[in-house]
Protein backbone atom coordinates (compact mmCIF):
# COMPACT_ATOMS: atom_id res chain seq x y z
CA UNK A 1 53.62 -147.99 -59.08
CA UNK A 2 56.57 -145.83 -57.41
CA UNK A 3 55.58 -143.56 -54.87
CA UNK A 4 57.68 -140.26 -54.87
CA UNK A 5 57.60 -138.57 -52.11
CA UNK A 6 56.42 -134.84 -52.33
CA UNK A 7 59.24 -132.48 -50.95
CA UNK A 8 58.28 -129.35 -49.96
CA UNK A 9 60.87 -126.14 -49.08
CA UNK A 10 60.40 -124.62 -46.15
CA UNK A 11 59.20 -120.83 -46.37
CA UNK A 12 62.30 -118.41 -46.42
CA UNK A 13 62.88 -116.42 -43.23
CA UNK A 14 62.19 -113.41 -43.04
CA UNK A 15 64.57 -110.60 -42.09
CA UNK A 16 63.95 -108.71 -39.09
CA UNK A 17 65.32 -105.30 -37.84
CA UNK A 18 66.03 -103.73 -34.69
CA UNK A 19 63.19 -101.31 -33.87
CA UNK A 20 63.49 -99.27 -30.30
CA UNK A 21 60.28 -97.91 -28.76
CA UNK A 22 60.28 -95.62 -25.77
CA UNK A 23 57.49 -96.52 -23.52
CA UNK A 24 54.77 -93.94 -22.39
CA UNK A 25 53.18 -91.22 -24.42
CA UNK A 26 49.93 -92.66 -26.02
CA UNK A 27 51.51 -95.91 -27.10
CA UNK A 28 48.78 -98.66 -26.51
CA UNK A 29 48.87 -102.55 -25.48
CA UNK A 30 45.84 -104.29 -26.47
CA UNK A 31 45.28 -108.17 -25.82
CA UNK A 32 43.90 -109.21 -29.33
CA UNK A 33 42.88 -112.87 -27.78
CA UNK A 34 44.24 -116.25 -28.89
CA UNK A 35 47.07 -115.27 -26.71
CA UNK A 36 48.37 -112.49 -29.11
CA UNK A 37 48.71 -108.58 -28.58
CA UNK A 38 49.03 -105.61 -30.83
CA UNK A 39 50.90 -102.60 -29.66
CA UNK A 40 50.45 -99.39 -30.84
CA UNK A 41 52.74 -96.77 -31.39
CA UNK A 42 53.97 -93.34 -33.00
CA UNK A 43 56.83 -93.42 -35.09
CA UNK A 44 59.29 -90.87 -34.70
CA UNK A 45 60.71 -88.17 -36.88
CA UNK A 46 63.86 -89.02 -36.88
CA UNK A 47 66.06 -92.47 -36.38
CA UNK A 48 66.42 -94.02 -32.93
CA UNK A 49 69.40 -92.80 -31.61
CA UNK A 50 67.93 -89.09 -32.97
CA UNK A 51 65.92 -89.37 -29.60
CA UNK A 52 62.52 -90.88 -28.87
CA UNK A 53 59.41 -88.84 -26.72
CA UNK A 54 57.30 -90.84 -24.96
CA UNK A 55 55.23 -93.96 -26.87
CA UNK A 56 57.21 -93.50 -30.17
CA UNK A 57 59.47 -95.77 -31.78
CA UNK A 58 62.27 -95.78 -34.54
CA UNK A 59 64.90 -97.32 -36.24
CA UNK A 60 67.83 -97.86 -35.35
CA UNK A 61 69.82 -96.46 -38.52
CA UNK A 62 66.89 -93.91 -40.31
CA UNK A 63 63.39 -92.88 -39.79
CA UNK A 64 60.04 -93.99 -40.62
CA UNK A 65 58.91 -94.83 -44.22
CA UNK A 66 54.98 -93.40 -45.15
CA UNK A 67 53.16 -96.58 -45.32
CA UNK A 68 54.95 -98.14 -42.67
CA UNK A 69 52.92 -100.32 -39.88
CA UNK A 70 52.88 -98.24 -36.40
CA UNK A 71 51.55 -101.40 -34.57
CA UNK A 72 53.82 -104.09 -33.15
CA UNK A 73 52.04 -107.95 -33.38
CA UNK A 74 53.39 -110.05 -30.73
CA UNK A 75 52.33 -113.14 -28.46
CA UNK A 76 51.70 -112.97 -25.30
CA UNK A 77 54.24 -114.92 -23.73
CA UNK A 78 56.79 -112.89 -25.56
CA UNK A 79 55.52 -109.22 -24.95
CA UNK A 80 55.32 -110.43 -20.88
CA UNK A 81 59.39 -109.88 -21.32
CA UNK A 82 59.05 -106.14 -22.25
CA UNK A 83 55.63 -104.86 -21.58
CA UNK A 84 56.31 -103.50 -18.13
CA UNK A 85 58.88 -101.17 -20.10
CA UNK A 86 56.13 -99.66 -22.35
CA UNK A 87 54.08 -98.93 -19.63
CA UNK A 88 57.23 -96.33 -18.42
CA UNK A 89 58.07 -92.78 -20.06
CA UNK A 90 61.72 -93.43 -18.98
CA UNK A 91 62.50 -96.78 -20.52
CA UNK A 92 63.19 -98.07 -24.26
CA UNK A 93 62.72 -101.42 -25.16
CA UNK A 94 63.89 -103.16 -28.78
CA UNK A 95 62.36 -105.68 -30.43
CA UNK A 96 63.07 -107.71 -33.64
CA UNK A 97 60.72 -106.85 -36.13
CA UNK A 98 59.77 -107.62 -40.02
CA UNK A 99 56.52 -106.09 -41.68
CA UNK A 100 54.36 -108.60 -42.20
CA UNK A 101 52.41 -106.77 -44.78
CA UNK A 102 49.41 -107.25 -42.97
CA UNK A 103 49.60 -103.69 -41.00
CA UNK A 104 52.51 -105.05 -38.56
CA UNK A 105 55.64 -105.33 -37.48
CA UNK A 106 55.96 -108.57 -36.53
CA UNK A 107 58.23 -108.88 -33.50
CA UNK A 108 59.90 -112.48 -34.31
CA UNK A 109 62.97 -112.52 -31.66
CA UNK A 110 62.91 -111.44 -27.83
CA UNK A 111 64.21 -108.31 -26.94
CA UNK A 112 68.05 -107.09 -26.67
CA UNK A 113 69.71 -105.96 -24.16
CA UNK A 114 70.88 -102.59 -23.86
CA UNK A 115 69.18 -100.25 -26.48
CA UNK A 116 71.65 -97.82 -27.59
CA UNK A 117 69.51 -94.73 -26.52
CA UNK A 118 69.37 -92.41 -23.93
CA UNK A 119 66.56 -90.34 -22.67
CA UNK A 120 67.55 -86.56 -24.60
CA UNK A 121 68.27 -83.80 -22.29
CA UNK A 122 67.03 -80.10 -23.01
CA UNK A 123 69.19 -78.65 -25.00
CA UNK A 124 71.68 -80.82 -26.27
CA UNK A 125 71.45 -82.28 -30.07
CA UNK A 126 70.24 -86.12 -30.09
CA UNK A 127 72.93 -87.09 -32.39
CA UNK A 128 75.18 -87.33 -29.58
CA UNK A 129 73.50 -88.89 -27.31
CA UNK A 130 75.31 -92.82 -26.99
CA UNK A 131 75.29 -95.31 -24.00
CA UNK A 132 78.54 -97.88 -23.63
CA UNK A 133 78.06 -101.67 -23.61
CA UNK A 134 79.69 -102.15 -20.11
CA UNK A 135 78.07 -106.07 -20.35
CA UNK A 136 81.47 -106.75 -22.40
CA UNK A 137 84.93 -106.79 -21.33
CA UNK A 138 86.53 -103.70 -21.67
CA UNK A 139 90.19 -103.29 -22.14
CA UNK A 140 92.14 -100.88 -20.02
CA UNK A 141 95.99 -99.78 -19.12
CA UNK A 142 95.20 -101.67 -15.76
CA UNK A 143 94.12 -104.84 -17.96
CA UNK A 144 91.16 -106.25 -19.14
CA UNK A 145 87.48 -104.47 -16.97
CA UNK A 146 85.41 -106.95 -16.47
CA UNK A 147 82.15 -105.10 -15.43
CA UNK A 148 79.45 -107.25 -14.71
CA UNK A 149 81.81 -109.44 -12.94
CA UNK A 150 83.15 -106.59 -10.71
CA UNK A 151 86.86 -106.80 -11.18
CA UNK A 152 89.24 -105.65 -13.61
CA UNK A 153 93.21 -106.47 -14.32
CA UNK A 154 92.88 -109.46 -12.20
CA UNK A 155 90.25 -111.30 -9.40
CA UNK A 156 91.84 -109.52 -6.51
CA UNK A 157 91.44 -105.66 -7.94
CA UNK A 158 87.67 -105.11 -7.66
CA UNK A 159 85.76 -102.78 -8.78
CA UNK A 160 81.74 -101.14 -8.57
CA UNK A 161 79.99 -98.44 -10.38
CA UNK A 162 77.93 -96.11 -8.43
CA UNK A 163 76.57 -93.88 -10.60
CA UNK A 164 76.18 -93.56 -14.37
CA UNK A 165 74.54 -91.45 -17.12
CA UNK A 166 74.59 -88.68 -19.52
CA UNK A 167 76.56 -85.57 -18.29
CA UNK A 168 74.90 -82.66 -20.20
CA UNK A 169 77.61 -80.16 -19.01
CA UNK A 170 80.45 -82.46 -20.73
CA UNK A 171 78.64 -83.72 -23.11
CA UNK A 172 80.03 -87.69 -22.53
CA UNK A 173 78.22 -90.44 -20.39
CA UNK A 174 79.80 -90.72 -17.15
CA UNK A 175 80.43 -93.75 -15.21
CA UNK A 176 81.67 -93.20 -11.56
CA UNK A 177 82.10 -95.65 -8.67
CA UNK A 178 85.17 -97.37 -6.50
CA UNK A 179 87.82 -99.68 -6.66
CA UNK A 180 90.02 -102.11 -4.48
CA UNK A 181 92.06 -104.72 -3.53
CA UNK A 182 90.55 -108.34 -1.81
CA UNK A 183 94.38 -108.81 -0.78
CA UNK A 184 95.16 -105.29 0.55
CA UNK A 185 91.80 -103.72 2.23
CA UNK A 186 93.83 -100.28 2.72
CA UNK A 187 94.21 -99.61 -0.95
CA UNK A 188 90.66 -98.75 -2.01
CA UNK A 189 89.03 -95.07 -3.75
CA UNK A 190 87.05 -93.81 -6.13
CA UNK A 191 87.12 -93.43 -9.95
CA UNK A 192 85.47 -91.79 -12.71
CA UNK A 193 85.71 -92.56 -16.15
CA UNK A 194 84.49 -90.32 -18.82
CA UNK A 195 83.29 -91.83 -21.84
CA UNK A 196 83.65 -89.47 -25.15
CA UNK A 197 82.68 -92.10 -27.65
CA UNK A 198 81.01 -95.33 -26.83
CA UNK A 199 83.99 -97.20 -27.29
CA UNK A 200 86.33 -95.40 -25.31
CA UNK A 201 86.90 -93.37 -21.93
CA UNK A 202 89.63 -91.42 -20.04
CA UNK A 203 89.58 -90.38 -16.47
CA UNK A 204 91.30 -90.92 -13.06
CA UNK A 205 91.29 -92.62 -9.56
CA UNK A 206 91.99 -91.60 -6.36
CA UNK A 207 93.03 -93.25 -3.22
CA UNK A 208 91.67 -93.32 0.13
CA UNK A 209 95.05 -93.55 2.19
CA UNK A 210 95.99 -90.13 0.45
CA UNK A 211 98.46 -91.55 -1.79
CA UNK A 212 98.65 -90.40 -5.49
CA UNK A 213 96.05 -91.56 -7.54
CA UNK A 214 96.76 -91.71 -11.51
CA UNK A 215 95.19 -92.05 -14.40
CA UNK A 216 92.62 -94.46 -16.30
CA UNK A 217 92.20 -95.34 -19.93
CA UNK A 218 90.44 -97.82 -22.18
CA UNK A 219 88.29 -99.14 -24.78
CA UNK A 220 85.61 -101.84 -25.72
CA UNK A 221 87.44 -104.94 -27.70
């Protein structure tokens, strides 16, 4: 007798979406046992980047469909990345998610960095509210930024932000901070970049010593 061996497909993967939640507000973290937890939320009117209150969450490109699960099903060991976040009316977290249809989103990924969201201020319409990816290398008229490393052009022309955020007034995020050189310690300043888009800024430096300062342009690659 010949023996053929039973092969058997794995299941398909499923598809999972970005889903941003803002922390706070009456969302809930409940430790279901067997080293599992279920978060519960309030989904939002609008999409994501519409703007989040407190313990709702959205996606990223449209709203909430009726008879779509407001509780997140997680394990332990994952939520531990993100949970401190939820706890916080100020901070968003995102999580890759697919409805299980078993009344959750089933995170399946950890989270990602940098949710494209800002906390809305008063007044000013959600839609524009945007937040640069300054983790990439940014391209400039004094060559390549390379942010997280802290110099731009080339190793020996540093550079540090200060401040950053949403300016309400000018309706652009603002990124502010100062510049030098390792080789030449009397040709430092300050800078500010204003970012109209999230892909691009304009703005200026200035220069301790009192010489001219000039102008600063650039985009994300």
């Amino acid at each position: 007798m010949v023996t053929i061996p039973l092969v058997i497909a794995p299941a398909q993967a499923q598809q999972s979406y970005p889903l941003v939640c803002r922390g706070g507000g009456g969302l809930s973290i409940v430790n279901t046992g067997n080293n599992n937890v279920r978060i519960n939320f309030r989904a939002a009117a609008g999409s994501a980047p519409q703007g989040l209150q407190p313990g709702e969450c959205s996606w990223q490109d449209r709203a909430f469909r009726s008879g779509e699960p407001t509780v997140i099903c997680d394990t332990s060991a994952r939520a531990v990345q993100y949970v401190s976040k939820l706890v916080q009316s100020n901070e968003y977290a995102t999580l890759q998610v697919f409805n299980n249809n078993q009344g959750c989103m089933q995170a399946n990924a950890p989270i990602l960095n940098d949710p494209p969201v800002l906390n809305v201020p008063a007044g000013i319409p959600a839609a524009v509210q945007f937040r640069p990816d300054l983790n990439q290398v940014w391209q400039s008229n004094y060559g390549n930024i390379n942010w997280l490393e802290g110099w731009y052009g080339t190793r020996t022309n540093t550079i540090a932000i200060t401040s950053q955020g949403w300016d309400s007034s000018r309706n652009a995020y603002v990124v502010q901070g100062r510049w030098g050189r390792t080789n030449n310690s009397s040709n430092t300043g300050s800078f500010e970049m204003v970012f109209d888009t999230a892909c691009s800024f304009t703005g200026g430096f200035s220069r301790d010593s009192g010489r001219t300062g000039g102008s600063w342009n650039g985009s994300c690659q």
